[in-house]
C-alpha atoms as a PDB file:
ATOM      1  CA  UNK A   1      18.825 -67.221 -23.367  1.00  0.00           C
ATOM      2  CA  UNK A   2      15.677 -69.269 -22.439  1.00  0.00           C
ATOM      3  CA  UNK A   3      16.797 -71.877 -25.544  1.00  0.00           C
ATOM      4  CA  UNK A   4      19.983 -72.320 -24.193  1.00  0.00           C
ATOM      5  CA  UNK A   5      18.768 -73.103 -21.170  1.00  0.00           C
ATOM      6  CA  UNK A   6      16.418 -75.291 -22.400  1.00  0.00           C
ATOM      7  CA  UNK A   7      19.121 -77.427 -24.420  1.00  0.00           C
ATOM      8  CA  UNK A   8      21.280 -77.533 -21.069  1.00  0.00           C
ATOM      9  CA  UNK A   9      18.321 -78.956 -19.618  1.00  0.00           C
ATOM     10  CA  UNK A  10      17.857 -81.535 -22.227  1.00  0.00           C
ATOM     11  CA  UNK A  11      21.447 -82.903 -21.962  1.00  0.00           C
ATOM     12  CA  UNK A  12      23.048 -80.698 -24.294  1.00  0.00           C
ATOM     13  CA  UNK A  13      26.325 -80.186 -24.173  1.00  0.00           C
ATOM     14  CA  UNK A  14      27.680 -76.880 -22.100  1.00  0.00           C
ATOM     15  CA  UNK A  15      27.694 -73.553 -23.314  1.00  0.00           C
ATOM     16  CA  UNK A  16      29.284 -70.638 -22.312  1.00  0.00           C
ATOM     17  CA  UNK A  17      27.352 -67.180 -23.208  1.00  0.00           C
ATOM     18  CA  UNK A  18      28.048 -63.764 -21.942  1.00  0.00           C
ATOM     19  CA  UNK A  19      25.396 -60.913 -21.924  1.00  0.00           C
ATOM     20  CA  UNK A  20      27.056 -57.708 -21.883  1.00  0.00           C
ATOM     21  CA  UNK A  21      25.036 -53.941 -21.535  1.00  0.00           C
ATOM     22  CA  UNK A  22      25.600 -51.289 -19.795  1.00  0.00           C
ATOM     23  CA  UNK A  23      23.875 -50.226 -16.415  1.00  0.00           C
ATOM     24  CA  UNK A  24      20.404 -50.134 -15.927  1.00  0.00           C
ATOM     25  CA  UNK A  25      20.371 -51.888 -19.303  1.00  0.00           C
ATOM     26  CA  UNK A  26      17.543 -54.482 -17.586  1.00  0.00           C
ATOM     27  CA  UNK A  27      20.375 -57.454 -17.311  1.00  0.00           C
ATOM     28  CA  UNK A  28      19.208 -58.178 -13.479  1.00  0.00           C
ATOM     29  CA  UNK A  29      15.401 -58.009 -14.889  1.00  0.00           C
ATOM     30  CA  UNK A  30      16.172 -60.739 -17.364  1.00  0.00           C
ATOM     31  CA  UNK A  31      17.636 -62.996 -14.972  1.00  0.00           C
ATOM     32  CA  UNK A  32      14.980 -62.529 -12.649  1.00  0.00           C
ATOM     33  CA  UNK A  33      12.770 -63.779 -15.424  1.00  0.00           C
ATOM     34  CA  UNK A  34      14.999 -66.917 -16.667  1.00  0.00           C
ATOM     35  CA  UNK A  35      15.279 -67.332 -12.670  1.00  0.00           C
ATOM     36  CA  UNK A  36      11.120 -67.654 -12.154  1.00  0.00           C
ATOM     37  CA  UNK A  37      10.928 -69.333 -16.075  1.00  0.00           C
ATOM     38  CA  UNK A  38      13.218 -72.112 -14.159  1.00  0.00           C
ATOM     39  CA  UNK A  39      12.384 -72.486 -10.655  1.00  0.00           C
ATOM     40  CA  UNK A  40      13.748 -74.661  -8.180  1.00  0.00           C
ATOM     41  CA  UNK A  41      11.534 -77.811  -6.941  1.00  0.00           C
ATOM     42  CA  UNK A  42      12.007 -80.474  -4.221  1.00  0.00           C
ATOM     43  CA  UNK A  43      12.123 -84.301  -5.768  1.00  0.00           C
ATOM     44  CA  UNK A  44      11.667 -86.706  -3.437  1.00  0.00           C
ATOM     45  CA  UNK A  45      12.393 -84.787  -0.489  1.00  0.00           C
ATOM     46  CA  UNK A  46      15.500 -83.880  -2.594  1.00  0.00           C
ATOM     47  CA  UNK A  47      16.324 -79.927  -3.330  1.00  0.00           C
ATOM     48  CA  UNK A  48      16.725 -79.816  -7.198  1.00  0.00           C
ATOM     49  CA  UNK A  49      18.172 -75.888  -8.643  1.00  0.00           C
ATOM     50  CA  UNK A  50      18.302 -76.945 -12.713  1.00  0.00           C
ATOM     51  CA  UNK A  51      19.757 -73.041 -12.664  1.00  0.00           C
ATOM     52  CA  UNK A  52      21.271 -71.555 -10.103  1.00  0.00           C
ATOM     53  CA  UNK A  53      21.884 -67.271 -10.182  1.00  0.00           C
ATOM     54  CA  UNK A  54      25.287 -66.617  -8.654  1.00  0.00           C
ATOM     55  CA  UNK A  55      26.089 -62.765  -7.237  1.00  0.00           C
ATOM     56  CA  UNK A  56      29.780 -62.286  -7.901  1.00  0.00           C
ATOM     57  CA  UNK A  57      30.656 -59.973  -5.330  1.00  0.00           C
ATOM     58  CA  UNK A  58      33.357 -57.192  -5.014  1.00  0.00           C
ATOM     59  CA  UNK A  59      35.894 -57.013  -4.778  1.00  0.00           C
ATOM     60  CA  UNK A  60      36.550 -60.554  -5.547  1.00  0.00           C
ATOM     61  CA  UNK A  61      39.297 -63.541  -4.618  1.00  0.00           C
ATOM     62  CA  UNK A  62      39.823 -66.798  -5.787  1.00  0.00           C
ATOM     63  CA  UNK A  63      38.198 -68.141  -2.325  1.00  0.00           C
ATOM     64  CA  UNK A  64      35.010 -65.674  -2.816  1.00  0.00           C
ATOM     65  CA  UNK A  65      33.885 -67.465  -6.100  1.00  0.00           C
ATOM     66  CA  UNK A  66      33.207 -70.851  -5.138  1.00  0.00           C
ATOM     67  CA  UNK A  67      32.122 -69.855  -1.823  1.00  0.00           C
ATOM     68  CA  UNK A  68      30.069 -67.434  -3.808  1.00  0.00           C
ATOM     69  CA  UNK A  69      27.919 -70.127  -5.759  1.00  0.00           C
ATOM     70  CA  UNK A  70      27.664 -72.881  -2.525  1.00  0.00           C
ATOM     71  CA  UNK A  71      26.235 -69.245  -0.851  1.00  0.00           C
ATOM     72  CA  UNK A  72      23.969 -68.968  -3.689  1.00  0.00           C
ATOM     73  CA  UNK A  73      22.751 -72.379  -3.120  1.00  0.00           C
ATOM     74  CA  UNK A  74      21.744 -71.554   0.490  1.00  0.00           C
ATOM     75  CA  UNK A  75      24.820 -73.535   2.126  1.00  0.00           C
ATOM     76  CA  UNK A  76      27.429 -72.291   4.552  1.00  0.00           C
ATOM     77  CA  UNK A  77      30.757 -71.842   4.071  1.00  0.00           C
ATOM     78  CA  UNK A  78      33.461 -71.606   6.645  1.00  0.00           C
ATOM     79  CA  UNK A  79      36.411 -69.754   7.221  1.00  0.00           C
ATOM     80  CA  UNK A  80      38.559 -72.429   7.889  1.00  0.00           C
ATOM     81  CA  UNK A  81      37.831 -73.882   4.279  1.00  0.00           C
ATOM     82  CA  UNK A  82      40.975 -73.437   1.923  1.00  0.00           C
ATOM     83  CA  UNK A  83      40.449 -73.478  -1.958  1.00  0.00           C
ATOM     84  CA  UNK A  84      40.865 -76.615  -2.954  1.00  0.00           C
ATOM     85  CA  UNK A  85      38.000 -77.918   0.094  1.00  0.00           C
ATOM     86  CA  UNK A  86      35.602 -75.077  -1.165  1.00  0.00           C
ATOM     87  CA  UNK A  87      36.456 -76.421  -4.906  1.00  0.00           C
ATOM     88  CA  UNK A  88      35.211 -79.952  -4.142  1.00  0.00           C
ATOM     89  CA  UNK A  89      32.314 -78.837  -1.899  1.00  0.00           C
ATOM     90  CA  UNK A  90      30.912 -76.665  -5.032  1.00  0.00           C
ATOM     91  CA  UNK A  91      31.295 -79.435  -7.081  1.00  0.00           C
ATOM     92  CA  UNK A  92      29.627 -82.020  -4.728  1.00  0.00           C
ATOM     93  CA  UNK A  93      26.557 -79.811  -3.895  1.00  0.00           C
ATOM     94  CA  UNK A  94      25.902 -78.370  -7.292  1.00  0.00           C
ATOM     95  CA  UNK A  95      25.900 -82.311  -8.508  1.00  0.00           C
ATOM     96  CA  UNK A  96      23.348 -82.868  -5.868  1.00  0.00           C
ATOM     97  CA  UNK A  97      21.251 -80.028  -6.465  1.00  0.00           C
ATOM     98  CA  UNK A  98      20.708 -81.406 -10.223  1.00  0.00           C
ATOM     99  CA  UNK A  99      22.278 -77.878 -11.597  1.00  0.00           C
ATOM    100  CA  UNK A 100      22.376 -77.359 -15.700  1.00  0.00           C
ATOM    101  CA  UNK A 101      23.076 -73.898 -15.551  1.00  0.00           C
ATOM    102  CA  UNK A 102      24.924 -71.241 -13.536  1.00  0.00           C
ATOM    103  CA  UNK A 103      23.735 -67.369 -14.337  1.00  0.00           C
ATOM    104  CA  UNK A 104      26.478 -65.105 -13.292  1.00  0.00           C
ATOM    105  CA  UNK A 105      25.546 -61.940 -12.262  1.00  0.00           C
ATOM    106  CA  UNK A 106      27.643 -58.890 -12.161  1.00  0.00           C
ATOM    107  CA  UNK A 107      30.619 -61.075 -13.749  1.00  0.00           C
ATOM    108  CA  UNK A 108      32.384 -58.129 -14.652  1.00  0.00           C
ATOM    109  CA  UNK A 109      33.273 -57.621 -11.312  1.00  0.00           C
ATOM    110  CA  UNK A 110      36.192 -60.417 -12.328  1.00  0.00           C
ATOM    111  CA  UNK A 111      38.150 -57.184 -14.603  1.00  0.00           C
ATOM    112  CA  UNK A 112      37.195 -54.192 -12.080  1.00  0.00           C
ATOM    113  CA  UNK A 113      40.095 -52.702 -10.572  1.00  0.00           C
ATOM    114  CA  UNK A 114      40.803 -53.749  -7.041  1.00  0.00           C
ATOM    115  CA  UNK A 115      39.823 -57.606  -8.231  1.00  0.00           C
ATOM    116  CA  UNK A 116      42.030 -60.108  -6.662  1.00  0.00           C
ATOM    117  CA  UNK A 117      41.620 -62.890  -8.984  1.00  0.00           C
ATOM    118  CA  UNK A 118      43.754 -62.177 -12.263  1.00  0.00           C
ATOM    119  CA  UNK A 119      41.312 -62.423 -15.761  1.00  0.00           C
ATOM    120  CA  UNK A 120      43.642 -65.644 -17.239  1.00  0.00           C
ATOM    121  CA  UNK A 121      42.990 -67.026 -13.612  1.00  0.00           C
ATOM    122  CA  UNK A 122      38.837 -66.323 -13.651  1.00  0.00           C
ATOM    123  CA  UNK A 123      38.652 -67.396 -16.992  1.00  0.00           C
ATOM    124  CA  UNK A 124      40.126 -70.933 -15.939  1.00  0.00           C
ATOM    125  CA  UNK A 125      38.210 -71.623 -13.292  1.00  0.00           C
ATOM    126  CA  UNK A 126      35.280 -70.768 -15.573  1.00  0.00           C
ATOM    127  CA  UNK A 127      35.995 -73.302 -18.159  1.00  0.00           C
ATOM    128  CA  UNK A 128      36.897 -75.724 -15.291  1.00  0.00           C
ATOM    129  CA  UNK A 129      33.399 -75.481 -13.950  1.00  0.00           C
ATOM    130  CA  UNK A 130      31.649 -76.051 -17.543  1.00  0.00           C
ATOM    131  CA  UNK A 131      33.771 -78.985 -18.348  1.00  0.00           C
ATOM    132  CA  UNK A 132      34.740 -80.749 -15.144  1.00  0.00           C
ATOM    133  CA  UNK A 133      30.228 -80.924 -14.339  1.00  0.00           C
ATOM    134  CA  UNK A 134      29.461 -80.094 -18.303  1.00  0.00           C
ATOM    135  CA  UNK A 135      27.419 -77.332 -17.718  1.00  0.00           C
ATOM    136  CA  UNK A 136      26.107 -74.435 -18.896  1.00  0.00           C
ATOM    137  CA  UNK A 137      27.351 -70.854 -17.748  1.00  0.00           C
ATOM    138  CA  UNK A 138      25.956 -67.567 -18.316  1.00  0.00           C
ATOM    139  CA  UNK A 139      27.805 -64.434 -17.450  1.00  0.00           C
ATOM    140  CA  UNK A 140      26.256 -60.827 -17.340  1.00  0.00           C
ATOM    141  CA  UNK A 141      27.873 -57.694 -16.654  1.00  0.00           C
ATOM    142  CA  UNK A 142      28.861 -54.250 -17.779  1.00  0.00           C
ATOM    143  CA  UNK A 143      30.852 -53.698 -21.243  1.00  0.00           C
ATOM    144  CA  UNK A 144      34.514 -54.390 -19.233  1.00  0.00           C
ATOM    145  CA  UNK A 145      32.854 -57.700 -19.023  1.00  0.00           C
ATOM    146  CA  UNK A 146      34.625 -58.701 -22.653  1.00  0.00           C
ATOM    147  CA  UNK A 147      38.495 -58.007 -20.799  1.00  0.00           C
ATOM    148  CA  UNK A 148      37.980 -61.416 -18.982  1.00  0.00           C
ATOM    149  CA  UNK A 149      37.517 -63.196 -22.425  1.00  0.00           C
ATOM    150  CA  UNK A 150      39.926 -60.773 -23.993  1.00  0.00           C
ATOM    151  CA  UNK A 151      42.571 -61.999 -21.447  1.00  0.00           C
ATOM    152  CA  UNK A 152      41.532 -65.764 -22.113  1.00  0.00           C
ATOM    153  CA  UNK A 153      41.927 -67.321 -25.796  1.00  0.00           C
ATOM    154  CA  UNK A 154      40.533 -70.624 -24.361  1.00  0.00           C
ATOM    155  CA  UNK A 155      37.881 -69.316 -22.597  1.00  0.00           C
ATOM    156  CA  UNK A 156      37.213 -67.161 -25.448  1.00  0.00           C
ATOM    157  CA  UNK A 157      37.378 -70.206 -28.193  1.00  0.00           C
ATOM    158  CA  UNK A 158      34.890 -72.014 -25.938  1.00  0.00           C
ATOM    159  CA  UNK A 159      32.236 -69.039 -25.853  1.00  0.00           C
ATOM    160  CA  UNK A 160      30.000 -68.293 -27.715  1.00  0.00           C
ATOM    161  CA  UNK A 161      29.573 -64.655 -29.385  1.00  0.00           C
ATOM    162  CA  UNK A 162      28.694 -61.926 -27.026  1.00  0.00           C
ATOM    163  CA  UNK A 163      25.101 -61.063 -26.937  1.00  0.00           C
ATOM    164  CA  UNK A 164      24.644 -56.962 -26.083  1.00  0.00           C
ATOM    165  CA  UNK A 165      21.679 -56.215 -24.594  1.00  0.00           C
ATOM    166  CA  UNK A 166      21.505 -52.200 -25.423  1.00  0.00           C
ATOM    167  CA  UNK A 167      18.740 -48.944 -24.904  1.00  0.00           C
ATOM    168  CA  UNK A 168      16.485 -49.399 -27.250  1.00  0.00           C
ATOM    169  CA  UNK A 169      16.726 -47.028 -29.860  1.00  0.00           C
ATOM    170  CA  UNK A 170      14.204 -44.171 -30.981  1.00  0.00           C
ATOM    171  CA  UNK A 171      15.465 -44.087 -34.046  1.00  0.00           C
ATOM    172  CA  UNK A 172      14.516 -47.858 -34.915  1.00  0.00           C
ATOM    173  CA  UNK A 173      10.597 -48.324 -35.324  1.00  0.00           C
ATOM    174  CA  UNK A 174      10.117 -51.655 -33.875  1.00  0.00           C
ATOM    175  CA  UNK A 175      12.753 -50.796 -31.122  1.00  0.00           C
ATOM    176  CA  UNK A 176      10.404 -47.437 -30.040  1.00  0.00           C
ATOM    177  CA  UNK A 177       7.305 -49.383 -30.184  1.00  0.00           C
ATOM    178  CA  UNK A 178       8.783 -52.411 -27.558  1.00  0.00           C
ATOM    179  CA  UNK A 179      10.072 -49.545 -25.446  1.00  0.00           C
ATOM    180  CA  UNK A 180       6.020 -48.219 -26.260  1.00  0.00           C
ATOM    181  CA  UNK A 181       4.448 -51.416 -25.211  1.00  0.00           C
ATOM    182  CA  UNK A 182       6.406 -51.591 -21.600  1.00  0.00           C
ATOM    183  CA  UNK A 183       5.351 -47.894 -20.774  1.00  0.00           C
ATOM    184  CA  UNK A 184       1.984 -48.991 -21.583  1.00  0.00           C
ATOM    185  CA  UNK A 185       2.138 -52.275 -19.444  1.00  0.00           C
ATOM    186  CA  UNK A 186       3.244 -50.235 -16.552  1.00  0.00           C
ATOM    187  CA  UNK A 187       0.447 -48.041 -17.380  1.00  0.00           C
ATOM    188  CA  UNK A 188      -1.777 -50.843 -17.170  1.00  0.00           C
ATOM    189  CA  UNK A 189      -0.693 -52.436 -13.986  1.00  0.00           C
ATOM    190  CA  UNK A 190      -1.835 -48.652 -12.798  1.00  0.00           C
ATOM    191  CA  UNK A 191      -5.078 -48.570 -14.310  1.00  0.00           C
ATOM    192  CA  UNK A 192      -6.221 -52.276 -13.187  1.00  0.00           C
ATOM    193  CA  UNK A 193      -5.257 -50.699  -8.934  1.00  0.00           C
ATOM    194  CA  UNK A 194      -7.312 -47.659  -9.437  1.00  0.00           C
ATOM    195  CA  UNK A 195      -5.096 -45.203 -10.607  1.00  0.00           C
ATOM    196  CA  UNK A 196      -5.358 -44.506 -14.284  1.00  0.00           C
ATOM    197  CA  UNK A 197      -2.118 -42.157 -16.057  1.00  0.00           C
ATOM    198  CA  UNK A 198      -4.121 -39.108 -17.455  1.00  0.00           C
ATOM    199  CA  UNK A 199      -1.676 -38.994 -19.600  1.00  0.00           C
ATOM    200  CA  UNK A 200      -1.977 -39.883 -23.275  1.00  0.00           C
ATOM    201  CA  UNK A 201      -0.260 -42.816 -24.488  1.00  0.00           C
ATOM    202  CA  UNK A 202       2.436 -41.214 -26.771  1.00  0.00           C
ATOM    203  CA  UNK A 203       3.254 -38.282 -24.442  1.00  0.00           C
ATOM    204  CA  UNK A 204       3.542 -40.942 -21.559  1.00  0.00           C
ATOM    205  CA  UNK A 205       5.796 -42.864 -23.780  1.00  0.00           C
ATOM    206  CA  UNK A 206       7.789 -39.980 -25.021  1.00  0.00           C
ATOM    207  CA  UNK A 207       8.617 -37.986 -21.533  1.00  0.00           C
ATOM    208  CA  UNK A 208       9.507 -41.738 -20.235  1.00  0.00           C
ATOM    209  CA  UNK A 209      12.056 -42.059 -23.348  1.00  0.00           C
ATOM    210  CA  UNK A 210      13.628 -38.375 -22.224  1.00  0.00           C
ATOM    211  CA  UNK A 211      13.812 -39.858 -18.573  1.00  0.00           C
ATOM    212  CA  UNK A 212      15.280 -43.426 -19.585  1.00  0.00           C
ATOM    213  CA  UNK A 213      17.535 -42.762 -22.558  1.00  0.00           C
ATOM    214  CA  UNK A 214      15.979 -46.013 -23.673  1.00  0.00           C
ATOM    215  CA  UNK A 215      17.105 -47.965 -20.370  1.00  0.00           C
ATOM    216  CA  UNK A 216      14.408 -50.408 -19.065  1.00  0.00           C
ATOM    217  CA  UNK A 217      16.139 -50.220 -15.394  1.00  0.00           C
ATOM    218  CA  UNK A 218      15.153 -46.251 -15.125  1.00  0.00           C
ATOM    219  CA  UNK A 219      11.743 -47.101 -16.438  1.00  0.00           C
ATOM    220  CA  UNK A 220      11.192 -49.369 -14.300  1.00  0.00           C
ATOM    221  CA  UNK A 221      12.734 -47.087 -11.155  1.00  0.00           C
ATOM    222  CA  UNK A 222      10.352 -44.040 -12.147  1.00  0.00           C
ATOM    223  CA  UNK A 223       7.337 -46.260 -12.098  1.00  0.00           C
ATOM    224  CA  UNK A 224       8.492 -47.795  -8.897  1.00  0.00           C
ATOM    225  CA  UNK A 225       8.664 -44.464  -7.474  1.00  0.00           C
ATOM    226  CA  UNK A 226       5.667 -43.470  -9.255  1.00  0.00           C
ATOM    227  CA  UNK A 227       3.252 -45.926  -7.090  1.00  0.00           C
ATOM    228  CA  UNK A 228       5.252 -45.422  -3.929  1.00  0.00           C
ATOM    229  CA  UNK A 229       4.146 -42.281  -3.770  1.00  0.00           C
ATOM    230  CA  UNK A 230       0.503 -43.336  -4.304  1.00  0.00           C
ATOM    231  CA  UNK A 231       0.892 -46.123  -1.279  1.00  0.00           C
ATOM    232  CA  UNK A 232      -0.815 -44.036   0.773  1.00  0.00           C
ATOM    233  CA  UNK A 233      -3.121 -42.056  -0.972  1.00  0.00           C
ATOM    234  CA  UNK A 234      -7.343 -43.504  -2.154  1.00  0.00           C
ATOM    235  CA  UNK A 235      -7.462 -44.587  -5.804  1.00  0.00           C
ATOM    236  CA  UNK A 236      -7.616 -41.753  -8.283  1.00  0.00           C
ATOM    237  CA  UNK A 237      -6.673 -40.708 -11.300  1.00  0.00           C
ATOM    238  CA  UNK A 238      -2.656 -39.600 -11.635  1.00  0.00           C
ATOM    239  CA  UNK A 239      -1.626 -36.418 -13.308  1.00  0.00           C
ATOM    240  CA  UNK A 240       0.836 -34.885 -15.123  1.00  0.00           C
ATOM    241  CA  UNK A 241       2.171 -33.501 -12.236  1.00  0.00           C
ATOM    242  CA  UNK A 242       2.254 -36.794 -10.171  1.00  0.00           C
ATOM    243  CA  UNK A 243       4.356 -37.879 -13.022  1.00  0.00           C
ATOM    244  CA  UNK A 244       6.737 -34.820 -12.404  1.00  0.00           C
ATOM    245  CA  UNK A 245       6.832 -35.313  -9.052  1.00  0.00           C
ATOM    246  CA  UNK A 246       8.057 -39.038  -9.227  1.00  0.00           C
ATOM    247  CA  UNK A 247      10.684 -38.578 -11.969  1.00  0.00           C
ATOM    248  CA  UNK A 248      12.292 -35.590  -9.855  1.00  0.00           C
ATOM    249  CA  UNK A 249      12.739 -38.153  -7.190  1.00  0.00           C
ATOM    250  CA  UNK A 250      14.664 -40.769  -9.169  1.00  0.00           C
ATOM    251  CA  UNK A 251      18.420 -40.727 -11.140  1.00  0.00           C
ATOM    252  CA  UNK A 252      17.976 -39.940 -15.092  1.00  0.00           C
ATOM    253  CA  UNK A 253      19.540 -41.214 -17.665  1.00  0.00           C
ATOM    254  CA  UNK A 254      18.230 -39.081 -20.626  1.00  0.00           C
ATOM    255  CA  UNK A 255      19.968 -35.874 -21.712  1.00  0.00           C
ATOM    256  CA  UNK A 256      20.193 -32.955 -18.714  1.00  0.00           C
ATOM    257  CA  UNK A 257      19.662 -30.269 -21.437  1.00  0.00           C
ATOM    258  CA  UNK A 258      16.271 -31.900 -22.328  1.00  0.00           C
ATOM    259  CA  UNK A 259      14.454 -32.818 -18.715  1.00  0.00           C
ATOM    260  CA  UNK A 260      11.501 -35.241 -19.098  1.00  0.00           C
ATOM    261  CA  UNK A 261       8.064 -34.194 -17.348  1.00  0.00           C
ATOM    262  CA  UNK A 262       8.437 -30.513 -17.459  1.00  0.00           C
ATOM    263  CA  UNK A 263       6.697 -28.288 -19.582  1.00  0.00           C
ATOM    264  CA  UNK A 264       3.465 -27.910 -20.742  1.00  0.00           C
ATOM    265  CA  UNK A 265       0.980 -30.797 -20.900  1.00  0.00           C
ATOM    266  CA  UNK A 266      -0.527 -29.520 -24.248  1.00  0.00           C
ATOM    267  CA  UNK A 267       3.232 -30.160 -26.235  1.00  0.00           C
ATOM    268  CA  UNK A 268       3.831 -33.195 -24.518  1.00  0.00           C
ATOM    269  CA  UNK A 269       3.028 -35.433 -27.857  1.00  0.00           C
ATOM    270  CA  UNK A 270       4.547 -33.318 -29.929  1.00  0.00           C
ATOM    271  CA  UNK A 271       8.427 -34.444 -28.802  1.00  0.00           C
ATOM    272  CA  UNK A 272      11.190 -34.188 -32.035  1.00  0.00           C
ATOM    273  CA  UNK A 273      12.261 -36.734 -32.505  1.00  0.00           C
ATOM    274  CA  UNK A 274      16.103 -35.395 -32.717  1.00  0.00           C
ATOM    275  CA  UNK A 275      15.134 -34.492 -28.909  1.00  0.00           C
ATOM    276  CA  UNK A 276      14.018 -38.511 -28.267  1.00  0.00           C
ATOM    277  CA  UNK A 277      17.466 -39.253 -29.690  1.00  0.00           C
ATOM    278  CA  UNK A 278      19.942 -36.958 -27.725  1.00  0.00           C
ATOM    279  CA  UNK A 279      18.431 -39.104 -24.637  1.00  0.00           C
ATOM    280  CA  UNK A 280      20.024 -42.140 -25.963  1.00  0.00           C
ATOM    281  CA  UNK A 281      23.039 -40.512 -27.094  1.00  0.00           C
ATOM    282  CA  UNK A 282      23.497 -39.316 -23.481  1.00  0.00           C
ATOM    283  CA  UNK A 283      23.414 -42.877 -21.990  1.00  0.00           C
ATOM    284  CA  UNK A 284      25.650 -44.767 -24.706  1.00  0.00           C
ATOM    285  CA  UNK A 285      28.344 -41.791 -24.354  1.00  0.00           C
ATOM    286  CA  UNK A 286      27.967 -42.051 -20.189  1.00  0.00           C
ATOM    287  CA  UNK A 287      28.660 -45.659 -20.764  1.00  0.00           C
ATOM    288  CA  UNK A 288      31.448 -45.172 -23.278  1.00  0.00           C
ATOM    289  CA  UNK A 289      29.818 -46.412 -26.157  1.00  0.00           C
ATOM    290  CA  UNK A 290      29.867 -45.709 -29.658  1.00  0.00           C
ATOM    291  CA  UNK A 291      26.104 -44.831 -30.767  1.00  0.00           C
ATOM    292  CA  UNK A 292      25.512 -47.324 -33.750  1.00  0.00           C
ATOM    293  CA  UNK A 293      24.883 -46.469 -37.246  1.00  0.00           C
ATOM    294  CA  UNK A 294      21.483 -47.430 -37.964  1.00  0.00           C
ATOM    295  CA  UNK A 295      22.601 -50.425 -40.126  1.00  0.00           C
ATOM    296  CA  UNK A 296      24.498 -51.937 -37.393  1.00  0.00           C
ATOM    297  CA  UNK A 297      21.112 -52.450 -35.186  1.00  0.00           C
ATOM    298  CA  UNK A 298      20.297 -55.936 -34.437  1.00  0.00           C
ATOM    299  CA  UNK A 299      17.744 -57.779 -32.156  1.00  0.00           C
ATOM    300  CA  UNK A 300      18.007 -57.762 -28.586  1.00  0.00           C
ATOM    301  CA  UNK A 301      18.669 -60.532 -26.450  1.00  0.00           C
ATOM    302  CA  UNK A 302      16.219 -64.006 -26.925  1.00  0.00           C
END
């Protein structure tokens, strides 16, 4: 994703890409980090957004998306405005704003029920907005996502593949050891405040994998959780226990006949790793997924 933005920056002609995963997947975490990667800047005096994020919100209708990116842009939008004025306005402001790129987050709430914009229609008015400025759009969302292009053999001609960003996967080496390395970061981030995990490193890793199901979001949540309920307390070291406490307080994703962070601490690094794997099978069949053969495993999103 950063390379495409990069060409769109550099003149290239548009693209249109679509990111699909399923909840909790770490799609919002990504854009957050294209979003600081690409920051806006003042030129001038001038207000320049090279990419602008866009919430699509829900339910949706033909006047909510435009109003949705001038919105996103900081401008407001009145209730007297009918489509075609909103239309122009986008166009005019995103030109002066010196936009490449458009992120489009939760786009799959386009093909939800209840949306009042039909797919054919939302994938028009995408392809409008690449062509009629040339630029670049990037839309992220839930599996359903792949309806709006399903419903839209231009839109669909113009796009590129679909990029899945998935769990990653116990079963793959390299896949366990990225999911590893952002336990350990976390673990880090502890240590440098004053408050070391005694935990060891592959027990940490492997109750987190039980919790998460392989889905960076939960991580992320637990450890959130995890220091909020240090705010208050004097440096020290954390415990097994702490652990326990903060992962009962959070929604997991892992399997419920395999709870992470209970048990003894003495089997902690000694998880199967059939058990590792039933976490992952519980999030890709609560997100109607088929769990890949391991031949079908590619790279995640760049």
């Amino acid at each position: 994703m950063r390379l495409r933005i990069e060409d769109a920056l550099d003149g290239a002609a548009s693209r249109i890409e679509h990111v699909v995963g399923p909840s909790r997947v770490g799609k919002s975490m990504l854009i957050q980090a294209l979003r600081r990667n690409f920051p806006e800047s003042k030129v001038d005096g001038r207000r320049r957004v090279p990419v602008l994020v866009v919430q699509v919100p829900t339910p949706v209708s033909p006047l909510q998306l435009p109003s949705s990116v001038l919105e996103a842009l900081g401008l407001p939008v009145h209730g007297s405005m009918n489509s075609g004025v909103l239309r122009l306005r986008m166009r005019d402001q995103l030109k002066l704003a010196g936009t490449r790129v458009v992120i489009f987050d939760e786009a799959s709430h386009l093909v939800e029920p209840g949306a009042r914009v039909p797919p054919r229609a939302a994938g028009d008015w995408f392809k409008m907005l690449a062509d009629s400025l040339n630029l670049s759009l990037l839309l992220f969302g839930v599996p359903r996502l792949e309806r709006l292009f399903e419903h839209n053999e231009q839109l669909r001609m113009r796009a590129s593949a679909v990029r899945w960003m998935m769990p990653y996967d116990s079963r793959v080496p390299d896949s366990l050891k990225a999911f590893h390395d952002c336990v350990a970061t976390y673990a880090n981030l502890f240590k440098e405040a004053g408050y070391p995990i005694e935990v060891s490193a592959t027990a940490l890793t492997h109750q987190c994998y039980l919790l998460t199901g392989g889905l960076i979001g939960v991580l992320s949540r637990f450890m959130q959780e995890l220091a909020s309920q240090m705010a208050y307390q004097s440096p020290r070291p954390l415990t097994f226990t702490d652990c326990q406490a903060a992962a009962r307080c959070i929604e997991a994703a892992g399997s419920p006949r395999i709870p992470a962070f209970e048990g003894p601490d003495v089997v902690l690094a000694d998880i199967a790793p059939a058990l590792l794997h039933q976490a992952f099978v519980q999030v890709m069949h609560d997100n109607n997924l088929a769990v890949p053969l391991l031949r079908e495993m590619e790279g995640g999103v760049q």
